[in-house]
C-alpha atoms as a PDB file:
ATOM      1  CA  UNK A   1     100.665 100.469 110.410  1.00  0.00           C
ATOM      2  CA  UNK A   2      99.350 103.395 108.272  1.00  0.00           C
ATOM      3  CA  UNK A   3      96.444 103.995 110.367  1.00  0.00           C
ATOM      4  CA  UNK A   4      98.613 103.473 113.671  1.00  0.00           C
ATOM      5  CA  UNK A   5     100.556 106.392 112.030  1.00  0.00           C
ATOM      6  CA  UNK A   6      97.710 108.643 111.144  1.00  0.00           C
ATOM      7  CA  UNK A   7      96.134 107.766 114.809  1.00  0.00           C
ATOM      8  CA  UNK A   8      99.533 109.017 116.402  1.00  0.00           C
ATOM      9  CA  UNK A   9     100.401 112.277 114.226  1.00  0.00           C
ATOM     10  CA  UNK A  10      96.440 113.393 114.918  1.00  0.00           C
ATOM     11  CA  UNK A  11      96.864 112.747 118.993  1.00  0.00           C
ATOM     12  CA  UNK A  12      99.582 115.464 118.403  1.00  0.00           C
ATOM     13  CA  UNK A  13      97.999 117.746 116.274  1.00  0.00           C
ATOM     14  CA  UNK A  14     100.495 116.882 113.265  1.00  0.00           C
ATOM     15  CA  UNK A  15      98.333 116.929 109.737  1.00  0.00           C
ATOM     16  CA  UNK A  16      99.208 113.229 107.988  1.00  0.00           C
ATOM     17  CA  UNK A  17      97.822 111.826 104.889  1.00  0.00           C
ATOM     18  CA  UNK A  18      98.356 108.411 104.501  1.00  0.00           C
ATOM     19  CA  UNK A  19      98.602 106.340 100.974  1.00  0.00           C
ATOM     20  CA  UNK A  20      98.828 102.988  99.735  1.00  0.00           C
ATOM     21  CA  UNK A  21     100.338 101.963  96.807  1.00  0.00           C
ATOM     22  CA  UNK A  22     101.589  99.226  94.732  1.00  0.00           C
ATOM     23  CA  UNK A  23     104.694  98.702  92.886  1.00  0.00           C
ATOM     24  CA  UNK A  24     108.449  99.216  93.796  1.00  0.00           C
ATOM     25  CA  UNK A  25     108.597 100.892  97.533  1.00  0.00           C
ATOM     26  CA  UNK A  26     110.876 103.252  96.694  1.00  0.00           C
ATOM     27  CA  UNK A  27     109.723 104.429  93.206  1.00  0.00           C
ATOM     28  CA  UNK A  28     105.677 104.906  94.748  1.00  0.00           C
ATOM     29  CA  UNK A  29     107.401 106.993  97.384  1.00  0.00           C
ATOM     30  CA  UNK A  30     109.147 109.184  95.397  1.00  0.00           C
ATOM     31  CA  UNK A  31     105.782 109.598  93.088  1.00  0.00           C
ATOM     32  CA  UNK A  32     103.870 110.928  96.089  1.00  0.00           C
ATOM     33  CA  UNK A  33     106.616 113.066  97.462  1.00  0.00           C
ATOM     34  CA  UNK A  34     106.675 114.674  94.130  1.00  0.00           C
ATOM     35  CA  UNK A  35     102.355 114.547  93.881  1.00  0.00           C
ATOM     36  CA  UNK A  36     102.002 115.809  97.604  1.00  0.00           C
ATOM     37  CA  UNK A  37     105.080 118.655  96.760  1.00  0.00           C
ATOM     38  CA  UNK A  38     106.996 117.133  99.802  1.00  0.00           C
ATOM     39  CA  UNK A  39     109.742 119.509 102.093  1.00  0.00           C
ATOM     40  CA  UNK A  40     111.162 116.099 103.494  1.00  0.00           C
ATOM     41  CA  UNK A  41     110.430 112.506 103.060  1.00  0.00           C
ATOM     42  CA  UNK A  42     111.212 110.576 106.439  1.00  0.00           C
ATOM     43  CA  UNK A  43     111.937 107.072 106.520  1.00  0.00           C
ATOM     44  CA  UNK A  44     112.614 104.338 108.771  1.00  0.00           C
ATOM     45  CA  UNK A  45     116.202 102.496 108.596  1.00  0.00           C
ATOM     46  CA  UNK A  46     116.537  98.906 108.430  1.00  0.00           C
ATOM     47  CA  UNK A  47     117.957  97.673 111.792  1.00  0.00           C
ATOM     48  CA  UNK A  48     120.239  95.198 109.654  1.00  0.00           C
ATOM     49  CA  UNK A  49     123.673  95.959 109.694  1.00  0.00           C
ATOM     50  CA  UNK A  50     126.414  96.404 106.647  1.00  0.00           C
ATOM     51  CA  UNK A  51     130.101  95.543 107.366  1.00  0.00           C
ATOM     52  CA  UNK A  52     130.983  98.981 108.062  1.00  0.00           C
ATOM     53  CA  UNK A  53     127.993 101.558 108.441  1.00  0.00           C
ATOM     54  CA  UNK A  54     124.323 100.905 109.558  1.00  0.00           C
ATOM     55  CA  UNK A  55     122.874  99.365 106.959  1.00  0.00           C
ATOM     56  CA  UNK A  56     119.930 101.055 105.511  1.00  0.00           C
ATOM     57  CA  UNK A  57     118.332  98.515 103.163  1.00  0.00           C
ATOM     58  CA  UNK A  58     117.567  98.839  98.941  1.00  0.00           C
ATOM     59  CA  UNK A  59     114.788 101.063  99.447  1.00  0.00           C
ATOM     60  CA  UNK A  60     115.802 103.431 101.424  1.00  0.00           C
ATOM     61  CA  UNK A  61     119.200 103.861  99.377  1.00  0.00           C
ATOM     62  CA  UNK A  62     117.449 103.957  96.516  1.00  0.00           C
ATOM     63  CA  UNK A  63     115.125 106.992  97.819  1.00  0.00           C
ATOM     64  CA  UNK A  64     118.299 108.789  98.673  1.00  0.00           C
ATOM     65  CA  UNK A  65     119.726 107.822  95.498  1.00  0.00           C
ATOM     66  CA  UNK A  66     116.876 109.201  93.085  1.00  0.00           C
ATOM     67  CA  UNK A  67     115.110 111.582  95.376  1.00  0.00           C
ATOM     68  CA  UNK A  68     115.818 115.913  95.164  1.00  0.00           C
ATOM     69  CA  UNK A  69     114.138 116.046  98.252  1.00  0.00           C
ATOM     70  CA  UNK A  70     115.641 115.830 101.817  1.00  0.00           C
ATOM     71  CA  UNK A  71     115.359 112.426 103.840  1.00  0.00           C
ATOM     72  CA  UNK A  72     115.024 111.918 107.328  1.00  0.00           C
ATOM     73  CA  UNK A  73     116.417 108.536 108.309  1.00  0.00           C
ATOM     74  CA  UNK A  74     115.258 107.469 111.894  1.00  0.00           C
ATOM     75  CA  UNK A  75     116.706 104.504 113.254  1.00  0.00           C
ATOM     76  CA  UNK A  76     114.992 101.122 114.443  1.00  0.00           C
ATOM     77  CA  UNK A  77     113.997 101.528 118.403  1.00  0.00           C
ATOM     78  CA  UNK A  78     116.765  98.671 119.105  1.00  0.00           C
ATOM     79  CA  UNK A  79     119.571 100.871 117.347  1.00  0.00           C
ATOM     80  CA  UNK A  80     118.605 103.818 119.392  1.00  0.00           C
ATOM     81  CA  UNK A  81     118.763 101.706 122.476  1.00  0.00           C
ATOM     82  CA  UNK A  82     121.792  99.936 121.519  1.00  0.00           C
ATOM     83  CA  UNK A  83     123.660 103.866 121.512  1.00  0.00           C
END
């Protein structure tokens, strides 16, 4: 997935550095955001559902929890369809 990402943001001239890490999702994200001096740390949204409000799973409410940074959230390709 990482390099699929890399592969697309260079085919449009968008500069992307890719990591791996291990350890809780959310708390390795917010390490590099701070490392890498982030402007905005994008995410993907769960395409579960809550019983009110998209649901946007532990990790991503967790980034927007702990994070000082801005967060995209783009939703799953079958939410955007289903709109």
């Amino acid at each position: 997935m990482l390099t699929w990402v890399s592969d697309l943001a260079a085919t449009r001239g968008v500069y992307c550095e890719a990591a791996e890490r291990d350890g809780e999702p959310f708390r390795q994200l917010l390490d590099e955001a701070a490392i890498w001096n982030a402007d905005l740390i994008v995410m993907g949204r769960s395409d579960r559902r809550g019983p009110s409000s998209p649901y946007l799973g532990s990790e991503t409410a967790h980034v927007l929890e702990f994070t000082d940074q801005p967060v995209l959230v783009i939703p799953t390709r079958e939410a955007q369809r289903a709109t």
